[in-house]
C-alpha atoms as a PDB file:
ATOM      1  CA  UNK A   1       4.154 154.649  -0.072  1.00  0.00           C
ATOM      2  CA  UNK A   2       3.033 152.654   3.057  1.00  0.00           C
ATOM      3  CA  UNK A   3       1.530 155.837   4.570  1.00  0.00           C
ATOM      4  CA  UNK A   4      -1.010 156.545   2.299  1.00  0.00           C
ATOM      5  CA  UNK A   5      -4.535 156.451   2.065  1.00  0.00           C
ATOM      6  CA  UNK A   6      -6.233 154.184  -0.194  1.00  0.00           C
ATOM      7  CA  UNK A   7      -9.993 154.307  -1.484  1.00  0.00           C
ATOM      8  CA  UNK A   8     -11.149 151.989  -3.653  1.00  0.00           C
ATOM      9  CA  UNK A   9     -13.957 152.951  -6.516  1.00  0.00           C
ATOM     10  CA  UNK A  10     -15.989 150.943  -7.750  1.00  0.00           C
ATOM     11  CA  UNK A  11     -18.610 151.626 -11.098  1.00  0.00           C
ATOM     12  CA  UNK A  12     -21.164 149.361 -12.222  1.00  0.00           C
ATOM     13  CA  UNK A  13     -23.980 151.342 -13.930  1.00  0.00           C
ATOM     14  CA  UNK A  14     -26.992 151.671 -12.577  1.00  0.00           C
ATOM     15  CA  UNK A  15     -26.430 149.655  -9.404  1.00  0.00           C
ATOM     16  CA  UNK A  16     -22.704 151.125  -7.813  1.00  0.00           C
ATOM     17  CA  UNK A  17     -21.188 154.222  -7.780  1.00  0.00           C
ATOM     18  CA  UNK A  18     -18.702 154.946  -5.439  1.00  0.00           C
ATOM     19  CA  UNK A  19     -16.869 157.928  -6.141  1.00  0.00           C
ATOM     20  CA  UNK A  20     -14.112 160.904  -5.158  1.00  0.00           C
ATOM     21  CA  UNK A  21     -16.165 164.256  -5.366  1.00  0.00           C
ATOM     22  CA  UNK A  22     -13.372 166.212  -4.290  1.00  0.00           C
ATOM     23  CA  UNK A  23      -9.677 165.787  -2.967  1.00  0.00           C
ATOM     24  CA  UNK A  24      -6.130 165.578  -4.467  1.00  0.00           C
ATOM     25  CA  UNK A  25      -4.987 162.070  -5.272  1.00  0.00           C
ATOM     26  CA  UNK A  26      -1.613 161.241  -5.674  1.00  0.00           C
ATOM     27  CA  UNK A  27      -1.882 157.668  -7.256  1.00  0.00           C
ATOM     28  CA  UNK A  28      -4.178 155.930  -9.604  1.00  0.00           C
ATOM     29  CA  UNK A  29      -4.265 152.232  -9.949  1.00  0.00           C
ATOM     30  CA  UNK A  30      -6.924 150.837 -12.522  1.00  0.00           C
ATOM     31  CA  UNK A  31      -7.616 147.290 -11.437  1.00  0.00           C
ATOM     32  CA  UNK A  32     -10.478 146.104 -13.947  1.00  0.00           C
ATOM     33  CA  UNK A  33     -13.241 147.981 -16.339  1.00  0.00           C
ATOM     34  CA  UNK A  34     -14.878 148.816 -12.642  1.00  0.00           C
ATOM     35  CA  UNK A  35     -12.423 149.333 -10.294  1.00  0.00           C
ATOM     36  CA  UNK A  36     -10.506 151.870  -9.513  1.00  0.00           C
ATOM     37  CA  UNK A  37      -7.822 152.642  -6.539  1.00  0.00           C
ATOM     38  CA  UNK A  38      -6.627 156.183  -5.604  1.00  0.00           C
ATOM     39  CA  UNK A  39      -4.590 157.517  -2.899  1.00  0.00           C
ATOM     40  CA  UNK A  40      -4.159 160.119  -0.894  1.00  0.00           C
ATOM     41  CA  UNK A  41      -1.178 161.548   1.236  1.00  0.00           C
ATOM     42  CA  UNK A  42      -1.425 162.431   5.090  1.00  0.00           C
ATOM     43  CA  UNK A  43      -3.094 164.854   5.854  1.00  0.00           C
ATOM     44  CA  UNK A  44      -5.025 165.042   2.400  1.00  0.00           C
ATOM     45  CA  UNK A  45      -8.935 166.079   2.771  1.00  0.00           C
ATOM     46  CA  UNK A  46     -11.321 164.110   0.184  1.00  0.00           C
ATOM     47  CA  UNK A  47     -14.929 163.338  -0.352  1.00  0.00           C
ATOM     48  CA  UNK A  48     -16.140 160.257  -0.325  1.00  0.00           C
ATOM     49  CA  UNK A  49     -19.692 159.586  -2.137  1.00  0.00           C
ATOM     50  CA  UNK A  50     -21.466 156.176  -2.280  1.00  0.00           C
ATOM     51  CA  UNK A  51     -24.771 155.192  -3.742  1.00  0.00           C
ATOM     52  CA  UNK A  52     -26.210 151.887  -4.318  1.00  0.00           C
ATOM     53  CA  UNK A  53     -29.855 150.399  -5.428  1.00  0.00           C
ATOM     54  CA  UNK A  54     -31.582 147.576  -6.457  1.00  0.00           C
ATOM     55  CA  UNK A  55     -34.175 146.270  -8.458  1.00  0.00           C
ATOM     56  CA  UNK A  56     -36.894 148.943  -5.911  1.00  0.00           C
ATOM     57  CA  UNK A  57     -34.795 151.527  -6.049  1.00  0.00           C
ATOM     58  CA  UNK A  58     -31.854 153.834  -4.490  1.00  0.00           C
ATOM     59  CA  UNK A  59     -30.739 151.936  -0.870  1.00  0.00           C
ATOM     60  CA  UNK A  60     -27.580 153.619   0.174  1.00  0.00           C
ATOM     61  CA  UNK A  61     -26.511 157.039  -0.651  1.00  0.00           C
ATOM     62  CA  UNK A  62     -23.752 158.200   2.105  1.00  0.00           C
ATOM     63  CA  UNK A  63     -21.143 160.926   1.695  1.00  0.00           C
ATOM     64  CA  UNK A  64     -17.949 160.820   4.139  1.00  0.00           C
ATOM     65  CA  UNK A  65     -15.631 163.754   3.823  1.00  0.00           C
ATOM     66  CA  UNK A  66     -12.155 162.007   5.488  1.00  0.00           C
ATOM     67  CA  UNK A  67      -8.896 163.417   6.065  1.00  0.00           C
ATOM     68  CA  UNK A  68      -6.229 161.091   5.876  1.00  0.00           C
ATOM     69  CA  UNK A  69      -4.082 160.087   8.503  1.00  0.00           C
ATOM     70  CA  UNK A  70      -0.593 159.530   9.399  1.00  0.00           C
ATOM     71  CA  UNK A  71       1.055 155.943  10.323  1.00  0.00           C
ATOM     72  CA  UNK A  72       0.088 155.530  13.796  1.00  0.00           C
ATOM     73  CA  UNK A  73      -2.183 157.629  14.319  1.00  0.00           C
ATOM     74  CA  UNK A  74      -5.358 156.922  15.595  1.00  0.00           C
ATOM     75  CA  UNK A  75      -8.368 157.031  12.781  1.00  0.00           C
ATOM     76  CA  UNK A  76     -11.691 154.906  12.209  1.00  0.00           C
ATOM     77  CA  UNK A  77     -12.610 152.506   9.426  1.00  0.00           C
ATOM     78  CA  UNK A  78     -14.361 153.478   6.648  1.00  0.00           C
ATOM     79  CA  UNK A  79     -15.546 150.527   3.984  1.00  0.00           C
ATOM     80  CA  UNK A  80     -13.633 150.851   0.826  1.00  0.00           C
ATOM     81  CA  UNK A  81     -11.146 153.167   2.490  1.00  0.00           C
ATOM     82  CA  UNK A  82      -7.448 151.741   3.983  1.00  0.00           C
ATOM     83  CA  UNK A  83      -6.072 151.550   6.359  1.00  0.00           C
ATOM     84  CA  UNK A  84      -8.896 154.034   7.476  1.00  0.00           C
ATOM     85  CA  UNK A  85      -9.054 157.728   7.865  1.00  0.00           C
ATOM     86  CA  UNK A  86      -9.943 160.823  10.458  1.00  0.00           C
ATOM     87  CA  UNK A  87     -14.008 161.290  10.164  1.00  0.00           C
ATOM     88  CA  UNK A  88     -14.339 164.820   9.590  1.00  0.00           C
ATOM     89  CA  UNK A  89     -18.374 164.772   8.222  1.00  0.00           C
ATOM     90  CA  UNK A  90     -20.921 161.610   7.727  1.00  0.00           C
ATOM     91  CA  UNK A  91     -23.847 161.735   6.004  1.00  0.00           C
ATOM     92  CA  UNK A  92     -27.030 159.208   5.047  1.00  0.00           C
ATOM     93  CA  UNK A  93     -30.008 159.692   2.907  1.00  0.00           C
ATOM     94  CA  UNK A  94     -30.290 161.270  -0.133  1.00  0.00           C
ATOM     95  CA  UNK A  95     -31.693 164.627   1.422  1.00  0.00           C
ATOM     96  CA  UNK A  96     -28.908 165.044   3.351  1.00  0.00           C
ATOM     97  CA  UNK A  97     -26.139 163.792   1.014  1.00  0.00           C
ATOM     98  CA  UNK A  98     -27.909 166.490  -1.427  1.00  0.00           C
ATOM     99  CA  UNK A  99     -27.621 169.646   1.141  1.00  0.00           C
ATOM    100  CA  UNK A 100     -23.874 168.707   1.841  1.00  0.00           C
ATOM    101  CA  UNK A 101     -23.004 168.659  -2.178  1.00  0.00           C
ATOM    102  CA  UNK A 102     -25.171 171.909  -2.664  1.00  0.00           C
ATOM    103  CA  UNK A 103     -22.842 173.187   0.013  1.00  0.00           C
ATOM    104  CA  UNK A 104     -19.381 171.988  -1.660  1.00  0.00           C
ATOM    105  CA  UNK A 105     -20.754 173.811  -4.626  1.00  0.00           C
ATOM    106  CA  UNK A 106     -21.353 176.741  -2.874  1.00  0.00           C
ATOM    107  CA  UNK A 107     -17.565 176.575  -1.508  1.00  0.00           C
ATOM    108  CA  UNK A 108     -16.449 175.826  -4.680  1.00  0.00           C
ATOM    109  CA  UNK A 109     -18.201 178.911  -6.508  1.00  0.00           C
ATOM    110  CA  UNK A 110     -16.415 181.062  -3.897  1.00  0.00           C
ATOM    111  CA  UNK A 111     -13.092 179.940  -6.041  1.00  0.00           C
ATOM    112  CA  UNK A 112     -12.100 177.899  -2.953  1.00  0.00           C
ATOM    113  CA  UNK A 113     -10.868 173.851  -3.230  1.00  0.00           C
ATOM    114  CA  UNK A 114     -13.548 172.035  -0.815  1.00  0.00           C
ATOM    115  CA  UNK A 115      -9.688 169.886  -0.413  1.00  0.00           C
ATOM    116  CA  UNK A 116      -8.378 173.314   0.868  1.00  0.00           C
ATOM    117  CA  UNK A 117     -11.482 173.515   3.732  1.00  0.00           C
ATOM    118  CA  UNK A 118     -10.718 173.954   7.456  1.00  0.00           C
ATOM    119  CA  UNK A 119     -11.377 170.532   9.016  1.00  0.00           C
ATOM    120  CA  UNK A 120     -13.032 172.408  11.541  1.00  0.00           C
ATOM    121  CA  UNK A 121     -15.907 173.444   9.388  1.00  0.00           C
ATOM    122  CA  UNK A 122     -16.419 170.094   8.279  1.00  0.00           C
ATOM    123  CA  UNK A 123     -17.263 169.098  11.621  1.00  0.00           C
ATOM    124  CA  UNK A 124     -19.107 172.011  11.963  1.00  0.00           C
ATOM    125  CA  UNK A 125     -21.696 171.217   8.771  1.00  0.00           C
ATOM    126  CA  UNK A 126     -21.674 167.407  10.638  1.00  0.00           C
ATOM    127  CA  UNK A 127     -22.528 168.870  14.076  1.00  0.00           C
ATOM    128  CA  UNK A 128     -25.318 171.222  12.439  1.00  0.00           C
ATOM    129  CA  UNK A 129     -26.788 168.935  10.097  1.00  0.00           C
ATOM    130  CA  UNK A 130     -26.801 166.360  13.283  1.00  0.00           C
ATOM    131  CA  UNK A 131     -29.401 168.961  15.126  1.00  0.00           C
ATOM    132  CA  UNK A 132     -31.297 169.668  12.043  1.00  0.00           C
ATOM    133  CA  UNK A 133     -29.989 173.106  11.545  1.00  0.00           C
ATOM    134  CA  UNK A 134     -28.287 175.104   8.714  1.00  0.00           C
ATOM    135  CA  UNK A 135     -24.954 175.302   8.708  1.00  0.00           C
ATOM    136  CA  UNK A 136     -22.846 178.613   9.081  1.00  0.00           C
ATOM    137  CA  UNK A 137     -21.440 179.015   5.059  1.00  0.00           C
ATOM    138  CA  UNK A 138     -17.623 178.898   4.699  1.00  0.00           C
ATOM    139  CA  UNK A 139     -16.520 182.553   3.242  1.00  0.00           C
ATOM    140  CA  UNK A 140     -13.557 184.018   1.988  1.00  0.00           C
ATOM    141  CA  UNK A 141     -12.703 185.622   5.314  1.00  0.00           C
ATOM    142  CA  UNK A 142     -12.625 182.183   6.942  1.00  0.00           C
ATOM    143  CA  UNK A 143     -11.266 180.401   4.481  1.00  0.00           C
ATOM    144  CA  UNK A 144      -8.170 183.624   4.846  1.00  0.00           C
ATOM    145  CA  UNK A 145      -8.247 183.091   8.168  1.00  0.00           C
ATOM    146  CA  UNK A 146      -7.404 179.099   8.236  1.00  0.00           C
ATOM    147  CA  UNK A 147      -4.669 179.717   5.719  1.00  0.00           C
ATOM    148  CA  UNK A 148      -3.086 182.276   7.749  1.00  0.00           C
ATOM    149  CA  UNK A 149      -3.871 179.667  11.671  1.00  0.00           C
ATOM    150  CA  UNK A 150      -2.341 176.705   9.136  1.00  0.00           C
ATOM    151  CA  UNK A 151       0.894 178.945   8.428  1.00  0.00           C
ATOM    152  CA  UNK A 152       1.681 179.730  11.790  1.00  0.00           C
ATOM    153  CA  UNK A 153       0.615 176.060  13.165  1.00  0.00           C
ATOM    154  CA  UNK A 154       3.629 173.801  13.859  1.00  0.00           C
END
């Protein structure tokens, strides 16, 4: 179980929330009341959501949509995330955070797992959202289409 991908959760109300918003774990480890562990096999896609505040208000929100990696390979660090992971999308500010779960819920009303996504178009929403423009949507046709590249891929 060395090669998977761990991301730790953590819950205090009102001041933490870190949280999966989508992805297919394939372990659970409770550690206290507020922590949680899950992991993820290679490969795996997952959202990652943060949010934090204080006593003024909100001071981190941040989603990272990751795809786990395989031993050796190369991948960046992510806090709460081990060993690390393959950046496919990074996001800051609530704004932004907002537009990128408004478009996992458009995915997801499509009847499509956001876990089942083309990397590709993850990095596509990143690049877009980096020069202030709207990103392409992900449609069935596409989402045909990367099942049917993934198939023939070695």
């Amino acid at each position: 179980m060395s090669e998977l991908t761990r991301v730790q959760l953590l819950w205090l109300q009102g001041r933490i929330e870190n949280r999966i918003r989508f992805g297919r774990t394939v372990q659970e480890l409770r550690l206290d009341h507020f922590r949680l562990v899950v992991s993820f096999t290679p490969g795996s896609v997952f959202a990652f959501v943060r949010w934090s505040s204080n006593d003024y208000g909100t001071v981190l929100s941040r989603i990272d949509i990751l795809q786990a990696v395989y031993p050796g390979e190369s991948c960046a660090t992510v806090p709460f995330v081990g060993p690390g992971a393959a950046i496919l999308l990074q996001v800051f500010g609530w704004p932004k955070v907002e537009r990128v779960l408004q478009h996992i819920d458009a995915i997801e009303a499509l009847g499509i797992d956001p876990a089942d996504v083309a990397p590709d178009h993850w990095r596509h929403v990143q690049n877009r959202f980096t020069a202030n423009e709207p990103p392409r949507p992900y449609t069935l046709l596409r989402h045909r289409a990367w099942l049917h590249r993934r198939s023939i891929m070695p």
